[in-house]
C-alpha atoms as a PDB file:
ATOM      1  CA  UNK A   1     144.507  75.196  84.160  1.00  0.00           C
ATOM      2  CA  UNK A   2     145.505  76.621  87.348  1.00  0.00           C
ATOM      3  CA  UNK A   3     145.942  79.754  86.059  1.00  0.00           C
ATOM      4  CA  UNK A   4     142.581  80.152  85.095  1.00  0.00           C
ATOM      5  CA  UNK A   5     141.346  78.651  88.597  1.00  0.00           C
ATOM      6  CA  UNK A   6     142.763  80.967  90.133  1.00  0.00           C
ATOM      7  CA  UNK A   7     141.936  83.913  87.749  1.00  0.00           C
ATOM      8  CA  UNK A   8     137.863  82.943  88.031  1.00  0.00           C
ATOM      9  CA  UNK A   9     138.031  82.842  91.722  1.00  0.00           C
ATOM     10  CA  UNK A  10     139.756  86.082  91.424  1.00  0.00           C
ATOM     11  CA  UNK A  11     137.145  87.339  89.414  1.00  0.00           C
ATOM     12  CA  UNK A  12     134.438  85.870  92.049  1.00  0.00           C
ATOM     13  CA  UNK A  13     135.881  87.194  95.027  1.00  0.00           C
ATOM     14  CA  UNK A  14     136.439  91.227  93.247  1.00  0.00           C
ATOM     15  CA  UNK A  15     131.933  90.182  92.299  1.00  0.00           C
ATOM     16  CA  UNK A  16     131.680  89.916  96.016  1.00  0.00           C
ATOM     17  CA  UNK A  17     133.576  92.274  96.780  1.00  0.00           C
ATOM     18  CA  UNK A  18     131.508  94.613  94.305  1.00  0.00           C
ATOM     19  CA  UNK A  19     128.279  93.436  96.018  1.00  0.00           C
ATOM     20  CA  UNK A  20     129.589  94.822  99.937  1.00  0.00           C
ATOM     21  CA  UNK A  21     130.524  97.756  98.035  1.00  0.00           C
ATOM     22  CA  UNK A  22     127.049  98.663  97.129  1.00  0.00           C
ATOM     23  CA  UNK A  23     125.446  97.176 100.329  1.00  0.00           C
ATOM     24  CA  UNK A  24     127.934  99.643 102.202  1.00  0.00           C
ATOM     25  CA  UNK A  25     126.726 102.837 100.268  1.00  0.00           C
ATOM     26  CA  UNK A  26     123.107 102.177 100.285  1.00  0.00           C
ATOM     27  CA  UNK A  27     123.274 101.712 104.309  1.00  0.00           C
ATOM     28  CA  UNK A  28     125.155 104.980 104.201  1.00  0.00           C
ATOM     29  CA  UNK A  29     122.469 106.576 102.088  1.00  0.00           C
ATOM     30  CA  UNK A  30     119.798 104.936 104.335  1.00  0.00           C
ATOM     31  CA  UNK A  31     121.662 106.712 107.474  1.00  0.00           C
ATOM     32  CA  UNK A  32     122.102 109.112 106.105  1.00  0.00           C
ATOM     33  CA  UNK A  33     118.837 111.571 106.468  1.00  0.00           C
ATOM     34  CA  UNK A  34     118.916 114.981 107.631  1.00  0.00           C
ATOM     35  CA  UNK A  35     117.143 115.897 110.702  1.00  0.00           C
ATOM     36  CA  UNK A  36     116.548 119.098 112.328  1.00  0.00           C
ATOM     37  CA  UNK A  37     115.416 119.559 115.894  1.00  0.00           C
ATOM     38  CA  UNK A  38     113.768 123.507 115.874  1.00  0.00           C
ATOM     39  CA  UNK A  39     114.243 125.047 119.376  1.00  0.00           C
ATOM     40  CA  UNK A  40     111.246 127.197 118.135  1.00  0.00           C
ATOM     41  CA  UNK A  41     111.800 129.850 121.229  1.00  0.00           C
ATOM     42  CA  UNK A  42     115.863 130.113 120.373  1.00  0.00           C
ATOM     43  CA  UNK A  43     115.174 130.624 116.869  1.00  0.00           C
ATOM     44  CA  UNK A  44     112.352 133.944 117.480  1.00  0.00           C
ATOM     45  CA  UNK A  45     115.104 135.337 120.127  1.00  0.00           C
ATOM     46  CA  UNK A  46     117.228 134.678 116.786  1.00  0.00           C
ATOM     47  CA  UNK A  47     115.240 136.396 114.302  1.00  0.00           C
ATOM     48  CA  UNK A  48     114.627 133.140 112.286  1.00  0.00           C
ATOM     49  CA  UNK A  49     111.437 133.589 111.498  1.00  0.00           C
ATOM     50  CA  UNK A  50     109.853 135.371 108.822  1.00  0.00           C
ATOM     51  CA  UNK A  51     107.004 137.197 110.177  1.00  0.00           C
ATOM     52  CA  UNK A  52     104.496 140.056 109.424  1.00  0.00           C
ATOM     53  CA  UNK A  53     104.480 143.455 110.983  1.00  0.00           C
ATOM     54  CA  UNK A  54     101.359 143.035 112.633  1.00  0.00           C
ATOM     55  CA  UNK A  55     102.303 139.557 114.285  1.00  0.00           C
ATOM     56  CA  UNK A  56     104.286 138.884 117.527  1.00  0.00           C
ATOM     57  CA  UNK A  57     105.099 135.216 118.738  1.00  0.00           C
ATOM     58  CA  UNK A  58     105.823 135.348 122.337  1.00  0.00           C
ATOM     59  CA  UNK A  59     107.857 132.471 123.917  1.00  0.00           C
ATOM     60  CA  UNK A  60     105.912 130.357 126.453  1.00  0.00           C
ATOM     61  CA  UNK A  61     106.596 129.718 129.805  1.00  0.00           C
ATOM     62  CA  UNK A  62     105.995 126.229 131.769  1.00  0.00           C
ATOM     63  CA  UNK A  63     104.947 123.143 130.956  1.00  0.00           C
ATOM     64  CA  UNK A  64     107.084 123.855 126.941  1.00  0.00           C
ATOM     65  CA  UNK A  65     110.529 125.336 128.055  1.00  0.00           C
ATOM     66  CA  UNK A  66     111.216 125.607 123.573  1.00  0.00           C
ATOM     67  CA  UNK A  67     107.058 126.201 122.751  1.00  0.00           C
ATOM     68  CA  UNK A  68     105.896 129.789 121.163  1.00  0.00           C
ATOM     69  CA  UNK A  69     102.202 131.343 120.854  1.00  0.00           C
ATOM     70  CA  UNK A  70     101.479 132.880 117.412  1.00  0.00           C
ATOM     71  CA  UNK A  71      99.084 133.986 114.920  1.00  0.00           C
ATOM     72  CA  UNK A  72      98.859 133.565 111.660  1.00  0.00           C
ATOM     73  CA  UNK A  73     101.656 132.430 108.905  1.00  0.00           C
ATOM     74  CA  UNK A  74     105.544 132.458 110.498  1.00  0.00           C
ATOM     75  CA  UNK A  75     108.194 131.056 108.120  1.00  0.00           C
ATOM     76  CA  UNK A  76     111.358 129.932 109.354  1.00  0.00           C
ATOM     77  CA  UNK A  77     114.201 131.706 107.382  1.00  0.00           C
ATOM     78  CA  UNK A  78     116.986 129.385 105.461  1.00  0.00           C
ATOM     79  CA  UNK A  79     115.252 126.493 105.429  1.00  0.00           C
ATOM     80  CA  UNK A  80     113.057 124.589 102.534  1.00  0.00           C
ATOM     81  CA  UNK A  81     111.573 121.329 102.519  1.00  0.00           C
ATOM     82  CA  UNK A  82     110.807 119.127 100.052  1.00  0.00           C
ATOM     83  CA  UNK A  83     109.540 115.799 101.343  1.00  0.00           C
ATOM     84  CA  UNK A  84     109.897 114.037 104.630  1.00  0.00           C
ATOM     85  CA  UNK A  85     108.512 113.884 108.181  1.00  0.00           C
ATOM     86  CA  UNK A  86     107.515 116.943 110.221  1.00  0.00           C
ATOM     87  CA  UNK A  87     107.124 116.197 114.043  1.00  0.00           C
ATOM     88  CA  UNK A  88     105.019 119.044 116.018  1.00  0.00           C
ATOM     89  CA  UNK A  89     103.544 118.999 119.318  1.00  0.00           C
ATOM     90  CA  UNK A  90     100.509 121.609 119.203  1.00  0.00           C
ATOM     91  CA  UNK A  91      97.777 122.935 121.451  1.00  0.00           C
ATOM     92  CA  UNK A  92      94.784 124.808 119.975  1.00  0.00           C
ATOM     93  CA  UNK A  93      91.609 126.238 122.420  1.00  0.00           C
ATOM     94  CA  UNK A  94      87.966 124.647 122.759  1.00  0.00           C
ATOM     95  CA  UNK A  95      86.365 127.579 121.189  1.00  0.00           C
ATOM     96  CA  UNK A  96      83.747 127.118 118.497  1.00  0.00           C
ATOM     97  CA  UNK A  97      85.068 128.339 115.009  1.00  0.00           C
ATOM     98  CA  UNK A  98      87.835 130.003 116.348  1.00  0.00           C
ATOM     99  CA  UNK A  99      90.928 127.596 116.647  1.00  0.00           C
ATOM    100  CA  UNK A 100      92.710 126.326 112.978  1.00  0.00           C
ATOM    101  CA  UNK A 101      96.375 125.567 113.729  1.00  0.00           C
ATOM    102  CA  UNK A 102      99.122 123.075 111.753  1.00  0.00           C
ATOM    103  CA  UNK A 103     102.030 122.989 109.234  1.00  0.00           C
ATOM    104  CA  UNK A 104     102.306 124.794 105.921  1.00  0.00           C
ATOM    105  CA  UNK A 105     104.720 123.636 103.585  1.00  0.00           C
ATOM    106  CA  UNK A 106     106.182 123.790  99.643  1.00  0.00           C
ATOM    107  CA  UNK A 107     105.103 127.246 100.192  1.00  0.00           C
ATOM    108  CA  UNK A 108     106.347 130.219  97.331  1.00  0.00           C
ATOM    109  CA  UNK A 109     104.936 133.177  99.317  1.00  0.00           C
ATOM    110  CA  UNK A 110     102.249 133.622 102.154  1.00  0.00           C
ATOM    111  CA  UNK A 111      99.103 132.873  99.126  1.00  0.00           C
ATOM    112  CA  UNK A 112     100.577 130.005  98.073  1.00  0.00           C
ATOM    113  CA  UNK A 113     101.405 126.706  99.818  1.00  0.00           C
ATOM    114  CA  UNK A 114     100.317 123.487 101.111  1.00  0.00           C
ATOM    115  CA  UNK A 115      98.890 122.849 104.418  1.00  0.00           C
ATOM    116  CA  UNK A 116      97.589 120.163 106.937  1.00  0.00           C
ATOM    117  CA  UNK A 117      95.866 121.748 109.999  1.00  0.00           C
ATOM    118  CA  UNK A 118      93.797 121.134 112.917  1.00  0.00           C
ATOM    119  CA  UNK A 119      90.325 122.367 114.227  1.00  0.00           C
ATOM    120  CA  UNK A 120      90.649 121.420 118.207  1.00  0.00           C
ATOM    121  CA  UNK A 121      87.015 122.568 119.072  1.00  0.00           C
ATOM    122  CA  UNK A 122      85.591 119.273 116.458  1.00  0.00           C
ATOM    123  CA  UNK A 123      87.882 116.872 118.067  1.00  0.00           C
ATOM    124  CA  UNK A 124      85.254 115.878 120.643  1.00  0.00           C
ATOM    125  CA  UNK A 125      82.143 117.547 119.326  1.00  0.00           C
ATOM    126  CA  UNK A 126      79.020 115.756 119.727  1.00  0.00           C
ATOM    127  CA  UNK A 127      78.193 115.642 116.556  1.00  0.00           C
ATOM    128  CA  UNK A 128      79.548 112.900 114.803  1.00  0.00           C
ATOM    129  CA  UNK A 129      79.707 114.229 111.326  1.00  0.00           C
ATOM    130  CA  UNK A 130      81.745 117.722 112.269  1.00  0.00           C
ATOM    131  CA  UNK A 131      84.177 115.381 114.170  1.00  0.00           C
ATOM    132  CA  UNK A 132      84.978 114.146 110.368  1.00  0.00           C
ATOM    133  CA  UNK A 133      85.865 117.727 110.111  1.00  0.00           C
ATOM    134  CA  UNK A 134      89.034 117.726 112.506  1.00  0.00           C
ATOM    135  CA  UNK A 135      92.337 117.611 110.479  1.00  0.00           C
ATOM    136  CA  UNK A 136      92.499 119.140 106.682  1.00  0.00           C
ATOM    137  CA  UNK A 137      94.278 119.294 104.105  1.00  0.00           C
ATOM    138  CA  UNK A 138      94.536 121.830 101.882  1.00  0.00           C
ATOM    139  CA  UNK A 139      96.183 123.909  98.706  1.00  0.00           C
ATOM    140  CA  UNK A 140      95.618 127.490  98.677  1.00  0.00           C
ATOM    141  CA  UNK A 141      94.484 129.614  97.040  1.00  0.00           C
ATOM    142  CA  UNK A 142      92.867 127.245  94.646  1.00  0.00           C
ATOM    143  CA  UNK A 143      91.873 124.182  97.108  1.00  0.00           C
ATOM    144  CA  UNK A 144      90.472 126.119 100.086  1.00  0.00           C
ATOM    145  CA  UNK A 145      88.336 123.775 102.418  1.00  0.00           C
ATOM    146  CA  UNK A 146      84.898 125.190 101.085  1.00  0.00           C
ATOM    147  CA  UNK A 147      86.008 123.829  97.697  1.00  0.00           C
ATOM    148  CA  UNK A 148      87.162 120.618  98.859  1.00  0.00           C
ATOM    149  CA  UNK A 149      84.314 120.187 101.336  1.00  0.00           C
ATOM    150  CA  UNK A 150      82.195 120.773  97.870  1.00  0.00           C
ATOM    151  CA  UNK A 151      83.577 118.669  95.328  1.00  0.00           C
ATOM    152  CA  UNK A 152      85.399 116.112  97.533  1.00  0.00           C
ATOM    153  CA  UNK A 153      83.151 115.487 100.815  1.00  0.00           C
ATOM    154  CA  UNK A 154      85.473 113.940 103.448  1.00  0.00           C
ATOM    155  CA  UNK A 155      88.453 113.174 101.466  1.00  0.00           C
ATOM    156  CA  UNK A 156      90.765 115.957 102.412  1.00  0.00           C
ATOM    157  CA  UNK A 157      89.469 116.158 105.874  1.00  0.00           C
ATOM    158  CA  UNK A 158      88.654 113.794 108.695  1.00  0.00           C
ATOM    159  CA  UNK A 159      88.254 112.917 112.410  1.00  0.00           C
ATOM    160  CA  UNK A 160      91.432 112.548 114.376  1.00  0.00           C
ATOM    161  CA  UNK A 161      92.460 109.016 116.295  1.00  0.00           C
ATOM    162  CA  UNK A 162      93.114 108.783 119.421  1.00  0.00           C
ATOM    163  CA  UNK A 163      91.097 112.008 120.351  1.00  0.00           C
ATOM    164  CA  UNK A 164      93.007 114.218 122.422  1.00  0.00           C
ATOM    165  CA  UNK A 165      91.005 116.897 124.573  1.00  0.00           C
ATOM    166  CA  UNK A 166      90.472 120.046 122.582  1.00  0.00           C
ATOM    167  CA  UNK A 167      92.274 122.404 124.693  1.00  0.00           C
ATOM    168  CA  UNK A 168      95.679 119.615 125.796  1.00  0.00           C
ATOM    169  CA  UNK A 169      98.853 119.180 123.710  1.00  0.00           C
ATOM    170  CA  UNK A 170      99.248 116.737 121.222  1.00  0.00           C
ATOM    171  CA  UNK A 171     101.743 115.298 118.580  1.00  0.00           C
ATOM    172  CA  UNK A 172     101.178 115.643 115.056  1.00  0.00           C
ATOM    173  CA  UNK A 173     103.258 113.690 112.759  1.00  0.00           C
ATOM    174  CA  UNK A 174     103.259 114.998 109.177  1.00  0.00           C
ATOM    175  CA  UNK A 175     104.706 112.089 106.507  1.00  0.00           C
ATOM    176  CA  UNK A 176     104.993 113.655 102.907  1.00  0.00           C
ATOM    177  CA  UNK A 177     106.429 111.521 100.434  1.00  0.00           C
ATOM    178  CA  UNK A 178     106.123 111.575  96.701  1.00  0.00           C
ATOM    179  CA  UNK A 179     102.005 112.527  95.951  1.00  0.00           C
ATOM    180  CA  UNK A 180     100.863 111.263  98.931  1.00  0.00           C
ATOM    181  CA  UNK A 181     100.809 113.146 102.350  1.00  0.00           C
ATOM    182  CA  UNK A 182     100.017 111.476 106.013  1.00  0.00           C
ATOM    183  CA  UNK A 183      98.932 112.292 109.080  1.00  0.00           C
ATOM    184  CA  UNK A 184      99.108 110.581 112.188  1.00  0.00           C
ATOM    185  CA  UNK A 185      98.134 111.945 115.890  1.00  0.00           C
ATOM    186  CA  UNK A 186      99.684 111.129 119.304  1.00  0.00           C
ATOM    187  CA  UNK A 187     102.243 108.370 117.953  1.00  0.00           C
ATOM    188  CA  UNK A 188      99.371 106.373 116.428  1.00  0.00           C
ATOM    189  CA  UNK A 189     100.044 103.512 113.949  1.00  0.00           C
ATOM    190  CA  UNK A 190      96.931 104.213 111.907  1.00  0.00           C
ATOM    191  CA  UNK A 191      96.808 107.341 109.756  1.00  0.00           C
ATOM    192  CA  UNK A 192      94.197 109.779 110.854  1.00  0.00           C
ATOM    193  CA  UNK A 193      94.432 111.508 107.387  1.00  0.00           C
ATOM    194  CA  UNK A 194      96.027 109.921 103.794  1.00  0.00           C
ATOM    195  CA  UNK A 195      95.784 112.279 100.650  1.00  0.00           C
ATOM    196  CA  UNK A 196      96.541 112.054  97.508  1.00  0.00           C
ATOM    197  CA  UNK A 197      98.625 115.446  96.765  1.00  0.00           C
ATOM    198  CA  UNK A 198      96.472 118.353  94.639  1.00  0.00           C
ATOM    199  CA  UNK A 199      99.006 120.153  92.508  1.00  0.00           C
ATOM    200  CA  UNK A 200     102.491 118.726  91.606  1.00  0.00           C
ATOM    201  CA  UNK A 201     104.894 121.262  94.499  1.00  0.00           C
ATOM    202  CA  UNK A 202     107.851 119.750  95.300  1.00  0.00           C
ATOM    203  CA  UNK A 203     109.455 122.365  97.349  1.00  0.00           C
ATOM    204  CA  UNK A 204     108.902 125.714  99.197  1.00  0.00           C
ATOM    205  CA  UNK A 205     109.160 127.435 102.689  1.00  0.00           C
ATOM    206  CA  UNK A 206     107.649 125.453 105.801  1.00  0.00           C
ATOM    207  CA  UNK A 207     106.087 127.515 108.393  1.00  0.00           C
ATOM    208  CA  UNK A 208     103.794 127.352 111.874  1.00  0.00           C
ATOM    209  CA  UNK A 209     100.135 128.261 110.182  1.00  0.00           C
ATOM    210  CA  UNK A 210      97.070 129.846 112.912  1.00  0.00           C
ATOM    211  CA  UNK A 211      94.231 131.136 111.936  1.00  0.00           C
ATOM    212  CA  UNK A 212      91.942 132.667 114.460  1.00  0.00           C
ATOM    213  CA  UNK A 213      93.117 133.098 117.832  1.00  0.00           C
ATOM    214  CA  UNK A 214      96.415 132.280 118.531  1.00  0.00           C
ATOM    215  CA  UNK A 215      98.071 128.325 118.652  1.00  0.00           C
ATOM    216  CA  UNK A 216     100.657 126.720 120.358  1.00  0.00           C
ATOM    217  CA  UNK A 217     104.052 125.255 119.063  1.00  0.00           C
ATOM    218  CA  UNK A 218     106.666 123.290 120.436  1.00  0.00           C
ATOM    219  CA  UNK A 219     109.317 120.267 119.378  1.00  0.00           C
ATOM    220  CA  UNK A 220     109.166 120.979 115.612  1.00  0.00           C
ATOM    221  CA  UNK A 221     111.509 118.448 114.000  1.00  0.00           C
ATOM    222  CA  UNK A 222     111.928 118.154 110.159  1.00  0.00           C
ATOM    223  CA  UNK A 223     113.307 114.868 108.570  1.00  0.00           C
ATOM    224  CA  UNK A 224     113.755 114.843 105.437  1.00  0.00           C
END
């Protein structure tokens, strides 16, 4: 009888002992995500970028000791993403029609990718509707905005809050997780943009996307 005492509380204490085991490896799987800071300015003196012939970032000077100017699609070499959180502070101009900077992402080549982005010049517009127009989503080239804007009004784009000045820095925080991507603004709570994912990519390139004239980046930092 004592025996089997003892043998069923050995067999309870090797349970709990079972239980901490799996507690321990799911808080070192919870710890254990993967985050890189981009020094965005080290990395073009680097050649990290993949970049077109007829493009030249140019490190900025002042107020963004790690920020870089560019134009149109860089890439940064080595690294994919798949889902996570993309940090980017970014500064566009207050020119009508002529400012479109954000993230691309789960891209396979420079005509195909994902992308949220920013139109600075309808952040404060007087017009209340445009303002709806101020961060997009988008999947090219099948789910350009004209498409979207025609056979989803207002779901893949929409106004941005808080409302930073056109022309100022501000934070964008980029969640993508499963189908669903996220976008909040200046370390807000609420979601200026949730989407439901168009087309089933899973991985790809990331990259600083401008159209127009040129955009601002600085403290890119990919969790994932």
């Amino acid at each position: 009888m004592n025996f089997k005492m003892k043998e069923i509380r050995h067999l309870h204490m090797s349970y709990q002992q079972f239980l901490l085991l799996l507690l321990c490896i799911n808080c070192i799987q919870l710890h254990a995500q993967e985050t890189t800071k981009c020094n965005l300015v080290q990395l073009l003196k680097e050649n990290k970028f993949l970049i077109a012939p007829n493009r030249q970032p140019q490190a900025l000077t002042g107020e963004q000791d790690n920020g870089i100017t560019t134009h149109g699609i860089i890439w940064l070499k080595d690294l994919s993403f798949s889902e996570g959180t993309i940090d980017v502070d970014l500064r566009g101009k207050d020119i009508f029609l002529k400012s479109f900077l954000g993230i691309a992402f789960h891209a396979a080549d420079t005509s195909n990718y994902e992308v949220v982005y920013f139109r600075p010049f309808n952040f404060n517009y007087p017009d209340t509707a445009r303002r709806r127009w101020s961060v997009q989503y988008m999947v090219l080239p099948e789910y350009d905005y004209t498409v979207l804007r025609a056979q989803h009004p207002l779901v893949y784009e929409n106004s941005v809050n808080p409302v930073p000045k056109a022309a100022d820095w501000f934070h964008a925080t980029i969640v993508v997780k499963a189908d669903k991507v996220t976008v909040y603004v200046n370390h807000s709570k609420d979601a200026s943009l949730t989407v439901t994912k168009l087309k089933n990519i899973n991985t790809g390139m990331i990259g600083l996307w401008d159209s127009g004239i040129t955009g601002d980046f600085a403290n890119l930092v990919i969790s994932k």
